[in-house]
N, C-alpha and C. Protein backbone atom coordinates (compact mmCIF):
# COMPACT_ATOMS: atom_id res chain seq x y z
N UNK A 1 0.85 -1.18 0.00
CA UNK A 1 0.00 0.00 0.00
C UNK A 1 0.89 1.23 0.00
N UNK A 2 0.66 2.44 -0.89
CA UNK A 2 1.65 3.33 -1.23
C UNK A 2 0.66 4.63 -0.75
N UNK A 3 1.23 5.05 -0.11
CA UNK A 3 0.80 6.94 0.49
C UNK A 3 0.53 7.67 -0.80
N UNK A 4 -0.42 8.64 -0.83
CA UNK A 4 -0.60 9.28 -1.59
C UNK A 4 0.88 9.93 -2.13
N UNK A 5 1.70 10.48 -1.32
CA UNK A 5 2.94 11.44 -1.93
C UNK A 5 3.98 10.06 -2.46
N UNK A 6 3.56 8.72 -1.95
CA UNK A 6 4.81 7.88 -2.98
C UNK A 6 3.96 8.03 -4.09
N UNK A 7 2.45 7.92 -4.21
CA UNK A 7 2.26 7.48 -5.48
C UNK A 7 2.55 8.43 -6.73
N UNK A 8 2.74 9.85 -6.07
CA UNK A 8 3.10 11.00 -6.94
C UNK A 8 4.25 11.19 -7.55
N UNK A 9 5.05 10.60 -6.94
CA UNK A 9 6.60 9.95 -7.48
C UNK A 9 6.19 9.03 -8.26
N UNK A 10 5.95 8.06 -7.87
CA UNK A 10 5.55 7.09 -8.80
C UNK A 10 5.20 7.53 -10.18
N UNK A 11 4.31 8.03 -10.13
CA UNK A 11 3.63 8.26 -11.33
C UNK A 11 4.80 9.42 -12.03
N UNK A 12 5.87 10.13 -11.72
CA UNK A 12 6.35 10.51 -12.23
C UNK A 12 8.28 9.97 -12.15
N UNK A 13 8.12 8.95 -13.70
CA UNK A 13 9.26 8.51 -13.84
C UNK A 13 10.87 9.11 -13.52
N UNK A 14 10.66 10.37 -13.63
CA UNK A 14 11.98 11.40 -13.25
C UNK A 14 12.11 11.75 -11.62
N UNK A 15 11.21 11.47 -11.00
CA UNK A 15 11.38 11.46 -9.50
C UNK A 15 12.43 10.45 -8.72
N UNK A 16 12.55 11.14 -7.80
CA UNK A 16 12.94 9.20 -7.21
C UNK A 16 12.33 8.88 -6.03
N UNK A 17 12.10 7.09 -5.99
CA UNK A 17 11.40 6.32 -5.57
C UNK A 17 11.64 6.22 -4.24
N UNK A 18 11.04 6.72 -2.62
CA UNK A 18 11.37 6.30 -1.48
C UNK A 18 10.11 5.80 -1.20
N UNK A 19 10.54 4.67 -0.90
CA UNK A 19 9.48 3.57 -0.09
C UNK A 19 9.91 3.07 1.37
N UNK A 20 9.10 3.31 2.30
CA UNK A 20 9.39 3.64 3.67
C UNK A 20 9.12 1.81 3.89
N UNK A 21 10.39 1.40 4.35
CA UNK A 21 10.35 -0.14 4.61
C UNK A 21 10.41 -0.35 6.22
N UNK A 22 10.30 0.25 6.79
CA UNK A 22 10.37 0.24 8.34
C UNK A 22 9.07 -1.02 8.75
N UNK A 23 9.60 -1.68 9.66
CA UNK A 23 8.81 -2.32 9.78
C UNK A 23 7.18 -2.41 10.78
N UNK A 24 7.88 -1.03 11.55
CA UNK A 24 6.87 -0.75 12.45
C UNK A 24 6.42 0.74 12.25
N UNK A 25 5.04 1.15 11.95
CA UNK A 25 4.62 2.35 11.15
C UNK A 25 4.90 3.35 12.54
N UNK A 26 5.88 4.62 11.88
CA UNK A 26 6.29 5.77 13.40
C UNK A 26 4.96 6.45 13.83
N UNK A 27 3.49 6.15 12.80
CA UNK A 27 3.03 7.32 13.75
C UNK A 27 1.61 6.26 14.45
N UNK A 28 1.35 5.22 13.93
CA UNK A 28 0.66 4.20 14.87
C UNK A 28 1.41 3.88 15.76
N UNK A 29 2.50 2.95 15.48
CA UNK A 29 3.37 2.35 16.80
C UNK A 29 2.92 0.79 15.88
N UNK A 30 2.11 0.66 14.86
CA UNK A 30 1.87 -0.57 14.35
C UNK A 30 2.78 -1.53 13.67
N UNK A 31 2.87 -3.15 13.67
CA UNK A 31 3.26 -3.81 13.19
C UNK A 31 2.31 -3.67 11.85
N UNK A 32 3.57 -3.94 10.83
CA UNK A 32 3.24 -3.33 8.94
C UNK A 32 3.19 -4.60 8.48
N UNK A 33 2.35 -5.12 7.67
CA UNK A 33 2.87 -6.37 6.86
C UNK A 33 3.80 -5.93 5.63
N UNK A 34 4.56 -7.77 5.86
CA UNK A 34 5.77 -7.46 4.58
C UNK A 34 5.13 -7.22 3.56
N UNK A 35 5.71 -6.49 2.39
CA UNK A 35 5.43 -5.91 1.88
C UNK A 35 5.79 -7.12 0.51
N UNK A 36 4.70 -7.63 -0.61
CA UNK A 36 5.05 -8.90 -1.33
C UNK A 36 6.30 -8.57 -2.38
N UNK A 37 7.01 -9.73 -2.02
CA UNK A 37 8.16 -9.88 -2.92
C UNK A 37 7.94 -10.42 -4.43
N UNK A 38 8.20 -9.97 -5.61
CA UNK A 38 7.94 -10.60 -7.07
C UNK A 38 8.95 -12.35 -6.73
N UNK A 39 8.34 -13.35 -7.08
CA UNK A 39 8.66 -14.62 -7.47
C UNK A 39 10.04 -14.23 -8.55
N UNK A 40 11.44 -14.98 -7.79
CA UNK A 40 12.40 -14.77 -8.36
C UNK A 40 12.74 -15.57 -10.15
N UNK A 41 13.30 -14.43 -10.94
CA UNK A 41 13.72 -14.59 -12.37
C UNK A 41 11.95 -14.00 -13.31
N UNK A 42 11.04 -13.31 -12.31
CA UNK A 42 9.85 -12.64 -13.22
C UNK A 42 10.77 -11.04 -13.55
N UNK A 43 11.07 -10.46 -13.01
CA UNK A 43 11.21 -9.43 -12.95
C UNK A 43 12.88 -8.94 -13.15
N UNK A 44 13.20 -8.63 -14.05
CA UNK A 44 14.76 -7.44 -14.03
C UNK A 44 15.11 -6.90 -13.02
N UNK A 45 16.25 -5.92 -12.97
CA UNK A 45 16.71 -4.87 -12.15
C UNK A 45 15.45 -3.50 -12.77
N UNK A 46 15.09 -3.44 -14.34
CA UNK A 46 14.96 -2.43 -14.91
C UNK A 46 13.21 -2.84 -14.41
N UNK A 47 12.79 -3.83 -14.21
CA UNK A 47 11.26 -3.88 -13.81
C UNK A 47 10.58 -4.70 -14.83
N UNK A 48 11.37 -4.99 -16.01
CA UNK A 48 10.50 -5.92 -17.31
C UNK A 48 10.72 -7.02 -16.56
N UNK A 49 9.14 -7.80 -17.48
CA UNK A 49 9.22 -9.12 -17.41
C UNK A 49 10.19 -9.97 -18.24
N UNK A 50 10.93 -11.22 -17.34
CA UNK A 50 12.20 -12.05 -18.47
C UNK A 50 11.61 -12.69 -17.95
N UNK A 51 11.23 -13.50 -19.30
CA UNK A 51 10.69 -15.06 -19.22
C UNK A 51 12.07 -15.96 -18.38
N UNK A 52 11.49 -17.05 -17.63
CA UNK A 52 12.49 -18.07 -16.72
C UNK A 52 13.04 -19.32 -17.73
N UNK A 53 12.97 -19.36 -19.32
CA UNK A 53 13.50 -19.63 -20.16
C UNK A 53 14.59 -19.31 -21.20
N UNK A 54 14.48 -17.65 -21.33
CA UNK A 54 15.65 -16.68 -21.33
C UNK A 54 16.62 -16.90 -19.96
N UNK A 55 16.39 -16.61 -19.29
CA UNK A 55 17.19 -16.65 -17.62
C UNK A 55 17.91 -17.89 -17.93
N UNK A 56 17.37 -19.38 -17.90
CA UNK A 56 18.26 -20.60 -18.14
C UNK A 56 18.72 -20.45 -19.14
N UNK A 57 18.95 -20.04 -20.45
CA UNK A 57 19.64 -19.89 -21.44
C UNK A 57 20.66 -19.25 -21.32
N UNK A 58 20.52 -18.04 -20.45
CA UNK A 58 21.29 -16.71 -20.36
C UNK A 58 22.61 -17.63 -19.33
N UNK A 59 21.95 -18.18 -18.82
CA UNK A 59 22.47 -18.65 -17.18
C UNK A 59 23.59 -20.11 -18.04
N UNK A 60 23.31 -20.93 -18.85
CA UNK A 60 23.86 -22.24 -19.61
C UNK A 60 24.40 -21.63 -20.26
N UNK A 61 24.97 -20.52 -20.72
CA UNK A 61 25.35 -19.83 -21.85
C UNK A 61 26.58 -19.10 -21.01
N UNK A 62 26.25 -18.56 -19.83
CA UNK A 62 27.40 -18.07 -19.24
C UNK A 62 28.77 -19.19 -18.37
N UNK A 63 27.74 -20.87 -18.02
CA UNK A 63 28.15 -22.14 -17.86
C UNK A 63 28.75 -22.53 -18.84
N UNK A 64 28.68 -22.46 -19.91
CA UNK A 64 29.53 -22.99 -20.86
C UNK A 64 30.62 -22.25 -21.42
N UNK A 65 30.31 -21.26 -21.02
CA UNK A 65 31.84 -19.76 -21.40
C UNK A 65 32.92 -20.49 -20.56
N UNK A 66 32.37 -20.34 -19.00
CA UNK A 66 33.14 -20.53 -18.27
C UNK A 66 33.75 -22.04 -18.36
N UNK A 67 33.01 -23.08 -18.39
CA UNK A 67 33.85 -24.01 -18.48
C UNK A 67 34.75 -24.37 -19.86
N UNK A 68 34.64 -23.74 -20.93
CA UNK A 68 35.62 -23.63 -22.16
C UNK A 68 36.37 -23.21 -21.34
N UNK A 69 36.53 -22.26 -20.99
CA UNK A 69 37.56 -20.47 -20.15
C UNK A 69 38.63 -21.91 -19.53
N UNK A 70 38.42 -22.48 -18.46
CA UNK A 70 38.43 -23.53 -17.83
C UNK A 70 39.40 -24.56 -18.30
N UNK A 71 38.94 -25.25 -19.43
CA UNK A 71 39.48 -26.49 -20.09
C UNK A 71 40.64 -25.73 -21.02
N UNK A 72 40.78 -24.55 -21.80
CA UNK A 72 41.54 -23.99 -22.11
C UNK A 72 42.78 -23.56 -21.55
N UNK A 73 42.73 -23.50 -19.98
CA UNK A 73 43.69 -22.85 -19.18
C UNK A 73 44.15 -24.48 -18.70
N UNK A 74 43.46 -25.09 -18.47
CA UNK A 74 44.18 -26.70 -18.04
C UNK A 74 45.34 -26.91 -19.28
N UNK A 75 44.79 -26.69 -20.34
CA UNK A 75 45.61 -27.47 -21.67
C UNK A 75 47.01 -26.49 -21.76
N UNK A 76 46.24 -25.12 -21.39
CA UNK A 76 47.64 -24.04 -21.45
C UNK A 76 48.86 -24.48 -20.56
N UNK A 77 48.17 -24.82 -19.35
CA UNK A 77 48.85 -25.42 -18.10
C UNK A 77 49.81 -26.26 -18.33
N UNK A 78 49.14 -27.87 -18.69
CA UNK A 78 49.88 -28.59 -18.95
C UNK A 78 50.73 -28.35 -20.13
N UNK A 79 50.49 -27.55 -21.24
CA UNK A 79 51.79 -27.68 -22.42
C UNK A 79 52.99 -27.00 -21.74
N UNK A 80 52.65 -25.65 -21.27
CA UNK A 80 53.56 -24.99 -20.38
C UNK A 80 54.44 -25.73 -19.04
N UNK A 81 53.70 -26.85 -18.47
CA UNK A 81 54.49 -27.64 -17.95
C UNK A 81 55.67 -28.87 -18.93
N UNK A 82 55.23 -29.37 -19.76
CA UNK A 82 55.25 -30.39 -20.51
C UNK A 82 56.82 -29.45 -21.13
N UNK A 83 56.56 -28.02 -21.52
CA UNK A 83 57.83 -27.16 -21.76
C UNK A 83 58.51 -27.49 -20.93
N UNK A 84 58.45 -26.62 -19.90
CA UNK A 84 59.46 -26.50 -18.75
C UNK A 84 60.04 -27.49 -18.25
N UNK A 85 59.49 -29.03 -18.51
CA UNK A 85 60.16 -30.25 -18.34
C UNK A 85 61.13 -30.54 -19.37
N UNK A 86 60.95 -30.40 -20.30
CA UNK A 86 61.77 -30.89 -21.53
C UNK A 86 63.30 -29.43 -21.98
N UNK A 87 62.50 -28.24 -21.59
CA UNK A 87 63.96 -27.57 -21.58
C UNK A 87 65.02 -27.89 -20.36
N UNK A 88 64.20 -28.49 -19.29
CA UNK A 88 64.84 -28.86 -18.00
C UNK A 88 65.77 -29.65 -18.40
N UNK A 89 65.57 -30.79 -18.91
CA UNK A 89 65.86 -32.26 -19.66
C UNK A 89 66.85 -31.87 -20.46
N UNK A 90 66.52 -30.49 -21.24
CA UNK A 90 67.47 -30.44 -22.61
C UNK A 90 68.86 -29.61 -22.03
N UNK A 91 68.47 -28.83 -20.76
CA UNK A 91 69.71 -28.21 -20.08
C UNK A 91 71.02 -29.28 -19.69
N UNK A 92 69.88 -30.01 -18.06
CA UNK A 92 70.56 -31.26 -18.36
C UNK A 92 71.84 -31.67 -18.55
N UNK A 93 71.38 -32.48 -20.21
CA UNK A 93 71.64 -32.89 -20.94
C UNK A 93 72.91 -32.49 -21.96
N UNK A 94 72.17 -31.65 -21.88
CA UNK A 94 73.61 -30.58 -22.95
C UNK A 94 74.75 -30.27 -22.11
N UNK A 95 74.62 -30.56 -20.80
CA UNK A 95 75.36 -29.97 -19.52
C UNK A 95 76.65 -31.44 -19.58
N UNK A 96 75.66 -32.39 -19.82
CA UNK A 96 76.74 -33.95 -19.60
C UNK A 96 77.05 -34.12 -21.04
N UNK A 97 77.06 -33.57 -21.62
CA UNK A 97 77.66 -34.14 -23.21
C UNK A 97 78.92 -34.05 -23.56
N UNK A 98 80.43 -33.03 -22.39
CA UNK A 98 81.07 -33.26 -22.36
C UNK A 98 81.80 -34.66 -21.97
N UNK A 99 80.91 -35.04 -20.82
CA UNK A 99 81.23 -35.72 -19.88
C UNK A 99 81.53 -37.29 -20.75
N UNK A 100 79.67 -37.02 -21.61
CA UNK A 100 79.91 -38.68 -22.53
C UNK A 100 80.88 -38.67 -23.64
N UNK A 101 81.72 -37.43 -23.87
CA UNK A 101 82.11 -37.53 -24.91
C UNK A 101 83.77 -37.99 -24.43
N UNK A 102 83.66 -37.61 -22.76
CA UNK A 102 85.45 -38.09 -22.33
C UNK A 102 84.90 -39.44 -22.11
N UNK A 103 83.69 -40.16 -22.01
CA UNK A 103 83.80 -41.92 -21.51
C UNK A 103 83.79 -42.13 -22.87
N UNK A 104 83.18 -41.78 -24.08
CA UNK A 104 83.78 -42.43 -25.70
C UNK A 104 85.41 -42.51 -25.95
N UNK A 105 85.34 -41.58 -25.61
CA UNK A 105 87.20 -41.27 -25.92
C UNK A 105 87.66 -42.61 -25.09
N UNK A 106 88.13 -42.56 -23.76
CA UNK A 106 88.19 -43.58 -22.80
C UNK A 106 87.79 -45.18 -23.18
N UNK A 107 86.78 -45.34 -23.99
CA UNK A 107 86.16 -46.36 -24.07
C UNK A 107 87.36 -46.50 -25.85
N UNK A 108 87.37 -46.19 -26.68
CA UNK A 108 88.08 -46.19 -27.85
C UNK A 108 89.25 -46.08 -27.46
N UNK A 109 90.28 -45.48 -26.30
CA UNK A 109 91.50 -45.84 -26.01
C UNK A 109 91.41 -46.93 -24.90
N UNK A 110 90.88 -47.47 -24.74
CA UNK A 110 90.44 -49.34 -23.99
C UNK A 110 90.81 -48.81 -22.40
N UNK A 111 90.34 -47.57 -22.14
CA UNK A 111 90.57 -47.13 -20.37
C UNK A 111 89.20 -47.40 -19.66
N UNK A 112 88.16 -47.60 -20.67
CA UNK A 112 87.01 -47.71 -20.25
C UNK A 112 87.16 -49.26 -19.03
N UNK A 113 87.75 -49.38 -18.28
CA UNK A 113 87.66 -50.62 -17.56
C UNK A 113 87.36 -50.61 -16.08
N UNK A 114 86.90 -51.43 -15.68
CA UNK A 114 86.89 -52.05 -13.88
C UNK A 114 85.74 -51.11 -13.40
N UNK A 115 85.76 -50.15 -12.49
CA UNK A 115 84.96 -49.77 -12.14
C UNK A 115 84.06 -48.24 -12.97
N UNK A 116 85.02 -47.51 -13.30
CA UNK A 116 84.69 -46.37 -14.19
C UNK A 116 83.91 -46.95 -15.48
N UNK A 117 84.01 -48.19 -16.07
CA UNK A 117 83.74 -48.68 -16.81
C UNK A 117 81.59 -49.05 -17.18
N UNK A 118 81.60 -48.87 -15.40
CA UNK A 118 80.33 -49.21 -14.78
C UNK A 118 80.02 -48.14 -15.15
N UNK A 119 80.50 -47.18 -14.28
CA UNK A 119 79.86 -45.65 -14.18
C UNK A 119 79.07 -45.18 -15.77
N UNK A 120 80.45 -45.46 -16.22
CA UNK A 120 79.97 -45.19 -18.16
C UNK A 120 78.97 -45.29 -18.33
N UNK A 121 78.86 -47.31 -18.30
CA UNK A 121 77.92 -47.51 -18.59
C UNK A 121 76.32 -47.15 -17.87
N UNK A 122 76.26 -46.50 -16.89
CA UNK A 122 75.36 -46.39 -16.07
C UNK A 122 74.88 -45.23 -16.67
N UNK A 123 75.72 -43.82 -17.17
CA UNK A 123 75.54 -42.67 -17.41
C UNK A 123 74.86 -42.96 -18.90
N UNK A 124 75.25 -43.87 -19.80
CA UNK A 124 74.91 -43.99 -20.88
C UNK A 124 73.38 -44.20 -20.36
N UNK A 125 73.27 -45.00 -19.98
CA UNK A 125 72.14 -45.57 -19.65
C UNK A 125 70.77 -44.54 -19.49
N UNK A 126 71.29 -43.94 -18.14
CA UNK A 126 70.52 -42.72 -18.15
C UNK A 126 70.21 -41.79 -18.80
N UNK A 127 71.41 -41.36 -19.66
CA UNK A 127 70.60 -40.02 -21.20
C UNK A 127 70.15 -40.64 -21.80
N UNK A 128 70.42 -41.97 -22.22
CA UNK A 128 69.01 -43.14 -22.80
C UNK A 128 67.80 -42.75 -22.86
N UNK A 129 67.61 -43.00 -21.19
CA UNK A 129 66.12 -43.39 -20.36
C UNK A 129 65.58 -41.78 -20.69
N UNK A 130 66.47 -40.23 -21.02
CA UNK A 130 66.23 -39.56 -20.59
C UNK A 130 65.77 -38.76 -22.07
N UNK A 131 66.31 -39.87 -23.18
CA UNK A 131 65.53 -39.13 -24.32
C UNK A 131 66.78 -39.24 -25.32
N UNK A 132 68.08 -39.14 -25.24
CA UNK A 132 69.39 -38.61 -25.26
C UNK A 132 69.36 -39.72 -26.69
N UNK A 133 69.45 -38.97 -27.84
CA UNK A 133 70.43 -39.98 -29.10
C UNK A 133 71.30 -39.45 -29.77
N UNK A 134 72.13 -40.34 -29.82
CA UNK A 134 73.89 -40.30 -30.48
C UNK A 134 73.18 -40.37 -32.42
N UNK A 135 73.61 -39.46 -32.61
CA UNK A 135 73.62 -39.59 -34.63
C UNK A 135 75.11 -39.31 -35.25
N UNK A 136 75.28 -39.48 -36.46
CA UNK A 136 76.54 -39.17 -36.94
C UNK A 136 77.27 -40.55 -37.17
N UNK A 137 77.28 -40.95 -38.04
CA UNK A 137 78.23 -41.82 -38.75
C UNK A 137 78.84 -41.58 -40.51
N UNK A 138 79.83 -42.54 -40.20
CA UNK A 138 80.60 -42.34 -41.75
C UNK A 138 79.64 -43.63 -42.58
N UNK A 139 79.49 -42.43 -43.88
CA UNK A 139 78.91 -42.48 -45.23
C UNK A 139 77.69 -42.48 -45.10
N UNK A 140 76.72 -41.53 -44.11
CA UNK A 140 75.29 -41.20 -43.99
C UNK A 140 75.12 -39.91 -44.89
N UNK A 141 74.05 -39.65 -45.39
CA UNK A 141 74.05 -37.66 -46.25
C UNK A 141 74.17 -36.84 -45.25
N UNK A 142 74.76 -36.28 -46.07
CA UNK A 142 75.31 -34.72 -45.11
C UNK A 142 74.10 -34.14 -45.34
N UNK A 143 73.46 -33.77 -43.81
CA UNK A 143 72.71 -32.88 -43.79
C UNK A 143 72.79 -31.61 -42.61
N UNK A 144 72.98 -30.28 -43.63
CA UNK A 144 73.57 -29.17 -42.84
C UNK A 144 72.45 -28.88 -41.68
N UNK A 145 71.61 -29.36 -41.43
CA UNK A 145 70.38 -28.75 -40.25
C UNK A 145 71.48 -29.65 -38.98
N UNK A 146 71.70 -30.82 -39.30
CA UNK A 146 71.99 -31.46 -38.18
C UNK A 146 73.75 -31.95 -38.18
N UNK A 147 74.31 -31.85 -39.02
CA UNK A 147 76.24 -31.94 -39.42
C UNK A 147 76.50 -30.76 -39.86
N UNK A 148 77.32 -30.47 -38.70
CA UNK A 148 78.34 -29.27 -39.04
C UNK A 148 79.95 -29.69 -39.54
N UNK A 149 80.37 -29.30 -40.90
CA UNK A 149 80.86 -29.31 -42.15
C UNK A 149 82.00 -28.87 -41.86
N UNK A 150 83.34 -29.31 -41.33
CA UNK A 150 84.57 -28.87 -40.79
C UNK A 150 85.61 -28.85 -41.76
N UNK A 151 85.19 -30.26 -42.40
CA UNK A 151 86.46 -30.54 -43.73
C UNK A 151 85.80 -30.54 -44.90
N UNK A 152 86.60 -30.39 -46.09
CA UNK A 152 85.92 -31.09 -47.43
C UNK A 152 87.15 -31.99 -47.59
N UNK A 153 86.60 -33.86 -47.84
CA UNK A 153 86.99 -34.66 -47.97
C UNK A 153 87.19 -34.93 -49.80
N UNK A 154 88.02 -35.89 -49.59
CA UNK A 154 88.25 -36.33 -50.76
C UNK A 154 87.15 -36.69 -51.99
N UNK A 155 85.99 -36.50 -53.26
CA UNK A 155 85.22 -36.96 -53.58
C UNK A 155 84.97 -38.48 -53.69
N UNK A 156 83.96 -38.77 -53.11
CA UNK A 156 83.43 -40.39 -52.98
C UNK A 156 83.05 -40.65 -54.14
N UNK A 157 83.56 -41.82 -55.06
CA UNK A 157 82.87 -42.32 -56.23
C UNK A 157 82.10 -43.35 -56.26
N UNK A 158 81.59 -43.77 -55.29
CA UNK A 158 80.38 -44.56 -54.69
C UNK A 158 79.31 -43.74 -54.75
N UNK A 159 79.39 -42.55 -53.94
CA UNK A 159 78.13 -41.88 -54.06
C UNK A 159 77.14 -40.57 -54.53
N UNK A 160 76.44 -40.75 -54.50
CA UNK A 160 74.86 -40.74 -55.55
C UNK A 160 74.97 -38.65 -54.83
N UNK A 161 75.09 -38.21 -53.63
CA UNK A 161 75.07 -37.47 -52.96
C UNK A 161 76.18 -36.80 -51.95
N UNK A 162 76.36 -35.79 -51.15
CA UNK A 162 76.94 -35.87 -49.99
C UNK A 162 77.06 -36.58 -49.46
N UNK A 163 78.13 -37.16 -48.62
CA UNK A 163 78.02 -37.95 -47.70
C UNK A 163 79.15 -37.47 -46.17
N UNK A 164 79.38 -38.04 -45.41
CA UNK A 164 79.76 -38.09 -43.73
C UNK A 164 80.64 -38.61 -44.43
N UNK A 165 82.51 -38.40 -44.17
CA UNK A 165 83.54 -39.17 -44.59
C UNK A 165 84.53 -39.80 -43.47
N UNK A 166 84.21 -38.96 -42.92
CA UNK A 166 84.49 -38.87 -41.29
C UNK A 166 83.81 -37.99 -40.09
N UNK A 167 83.69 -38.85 -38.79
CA UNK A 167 83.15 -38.14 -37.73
C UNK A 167 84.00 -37.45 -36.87
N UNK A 168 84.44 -36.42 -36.49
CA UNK A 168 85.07 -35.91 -35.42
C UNK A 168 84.48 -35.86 -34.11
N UNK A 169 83.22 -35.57 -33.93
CA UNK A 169 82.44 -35.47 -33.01
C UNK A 169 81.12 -36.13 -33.16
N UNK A 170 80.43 -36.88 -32.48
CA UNK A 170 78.85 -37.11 -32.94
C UNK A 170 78.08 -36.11 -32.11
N UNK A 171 76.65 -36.56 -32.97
CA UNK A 171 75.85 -35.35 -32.56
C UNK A 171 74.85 -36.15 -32.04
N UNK A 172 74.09 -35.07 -30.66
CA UNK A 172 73.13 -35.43 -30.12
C UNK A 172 71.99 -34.50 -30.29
N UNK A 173 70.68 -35.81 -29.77
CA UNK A 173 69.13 -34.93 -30.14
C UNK A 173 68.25 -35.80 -28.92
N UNK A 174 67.10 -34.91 -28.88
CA UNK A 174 66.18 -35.21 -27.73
C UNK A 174 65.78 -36.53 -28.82
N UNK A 175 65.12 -37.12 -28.40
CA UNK A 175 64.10 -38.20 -28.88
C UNK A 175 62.87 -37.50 -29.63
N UNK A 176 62.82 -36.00 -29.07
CA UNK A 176 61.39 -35.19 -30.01
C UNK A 176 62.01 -34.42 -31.39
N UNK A 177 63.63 -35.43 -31.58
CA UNK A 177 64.19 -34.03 -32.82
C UNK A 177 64.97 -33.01 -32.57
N UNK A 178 64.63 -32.15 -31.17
CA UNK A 178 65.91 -31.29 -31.13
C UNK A 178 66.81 -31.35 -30.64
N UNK A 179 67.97 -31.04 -31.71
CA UNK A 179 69.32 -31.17 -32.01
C UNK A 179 69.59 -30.69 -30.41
N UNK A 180 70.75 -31.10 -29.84
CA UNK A 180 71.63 -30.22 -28.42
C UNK A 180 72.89 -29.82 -29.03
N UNK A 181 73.86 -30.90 -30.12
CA UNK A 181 74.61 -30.63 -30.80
C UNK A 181 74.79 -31.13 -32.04
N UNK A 182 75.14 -30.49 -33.08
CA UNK A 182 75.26 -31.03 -34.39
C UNK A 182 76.26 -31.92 -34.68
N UNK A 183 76.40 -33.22 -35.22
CA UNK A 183 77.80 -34.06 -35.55
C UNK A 183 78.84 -33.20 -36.41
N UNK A 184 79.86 -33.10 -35.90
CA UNK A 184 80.56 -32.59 -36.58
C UNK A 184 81.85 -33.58 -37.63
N UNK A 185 81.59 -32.91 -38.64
CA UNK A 185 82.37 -34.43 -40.12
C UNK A 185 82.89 -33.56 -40.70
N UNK A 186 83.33 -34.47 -41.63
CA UNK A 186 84.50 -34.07 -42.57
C UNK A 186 83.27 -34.52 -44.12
N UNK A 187 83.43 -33.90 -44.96
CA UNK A 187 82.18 -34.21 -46.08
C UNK A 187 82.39 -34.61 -47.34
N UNK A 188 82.02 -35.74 -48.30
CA UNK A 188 82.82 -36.09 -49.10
C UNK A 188 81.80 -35.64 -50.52
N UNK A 189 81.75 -35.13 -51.42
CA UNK A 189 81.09 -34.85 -52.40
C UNK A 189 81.17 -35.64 -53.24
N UNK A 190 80.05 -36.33 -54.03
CA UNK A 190 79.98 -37.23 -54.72
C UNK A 190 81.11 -37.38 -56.16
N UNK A 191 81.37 -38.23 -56.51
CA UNK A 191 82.64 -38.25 -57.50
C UNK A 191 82.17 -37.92 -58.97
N UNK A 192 82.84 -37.40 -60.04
CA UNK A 192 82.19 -37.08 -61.09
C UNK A 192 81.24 -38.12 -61.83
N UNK A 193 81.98 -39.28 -62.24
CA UNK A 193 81.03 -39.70 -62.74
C UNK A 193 79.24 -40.27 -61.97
N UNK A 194 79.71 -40.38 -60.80
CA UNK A 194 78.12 -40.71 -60.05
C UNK A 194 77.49 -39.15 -60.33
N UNK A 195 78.21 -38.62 -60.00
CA UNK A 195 76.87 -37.30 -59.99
C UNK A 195 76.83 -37.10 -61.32
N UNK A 196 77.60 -37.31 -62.76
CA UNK A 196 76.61 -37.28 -64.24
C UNK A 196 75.76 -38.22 -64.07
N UNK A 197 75.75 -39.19 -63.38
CA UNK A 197 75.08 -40.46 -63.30
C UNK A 197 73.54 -39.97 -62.60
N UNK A 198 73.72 -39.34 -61.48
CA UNK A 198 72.71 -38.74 -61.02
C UNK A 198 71.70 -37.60 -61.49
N UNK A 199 72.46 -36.81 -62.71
CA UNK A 199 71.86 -36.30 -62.98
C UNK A 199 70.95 -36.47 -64.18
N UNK A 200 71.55 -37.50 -65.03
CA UNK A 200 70.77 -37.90 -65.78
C UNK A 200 69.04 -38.98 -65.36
């Protein structure tokens, strides 16, 4: 029930609205009944009616933002972890490649023995387990992404292409492809007559 002077506001949209919510009226001393509340999702902030079918749409629509939002940041998560493991791995790694390259040496001058011999093999073992592969051999194609090109060797008349004539160093790579170091060779260019041979 609205007093004559609310309803004069009322009726004029540019006014503003005081509605005396006190619960006990100041000039009876009376207990007021509550005053009825609209059944929640009939009514806006602005006073229109929104159907409670808009509202669940509105409402599944802002549920499904959020859980994309959600599953997006998990996947971000984990690749960004899945990184930070594998540059971990690739630090590492690149860190002991001196190390395997004094137990090759050692192992090719026959020092590799008795107990150090273990160790070797133990360390091998582990850049194994850890992803770690040895590439680079003589008479594979020279390929400049992954052999770095120190000598030019004598031309090979065997072959069709470049080839590895010698290894000075081998080269290592993660198991996913990237290089830590390139093999470093000596490179033999195919001999004349194979490469007219090839080109025909």
């Amino acid at each position: 029930m609205t007093s004559p002077s609310e309803q004069r506001i009322v009726d004029d949209p540019e006014q503003v609205v005081v509605r005396d919510k006190r619960r006990i009226d100041p000039q009876s001393g009376a207990l007021r009944e509550p005053a009825a509340v609209p059944p929640e999702g009939t009514a806006s902030a602005a006073g229109a009616a929104v159907p409670e079918d808009d509202r669940v749409a509105e409402l599944t629509a802002d549920l499904q933002r959020v859980s994309a939002e959600y599953a997006n940041y998990r996947k971000r998560v984990e690749r960004d972890r899945v990184a930070v493991v594998e540059m971990a791995t690739a630090g590492l790694l690149a860190g002991l490649l001196p190390v395997l390259d004094d137990v090759d040496r050692a192992r090719q001058h026959g020092d590799l023995t008795g107990g150090f011999a273990a160790v070797g093999e133990a360390l091998e073992a582990l850049t194994a387990k850890l992803g770690l592969e040895r590439f680079g051999a003589v008479g594979e194609p020279f390929d400049p992404s992954v052999h770095e090109a120190l000598l030019q060797a004598e031309p090979d008349p065997t072959a069709t292409v470049a080839v590895c004539a010698e290894v000075f160093s081998p080269g290592f790579r993660l198991a996913g492809g990237r290089v830590l170091r390139p093999a470093r060779v000596s490179v033999a260019e195919p001999g004349a007559a194979a490469a007219a041979a090839a080109e025909q």
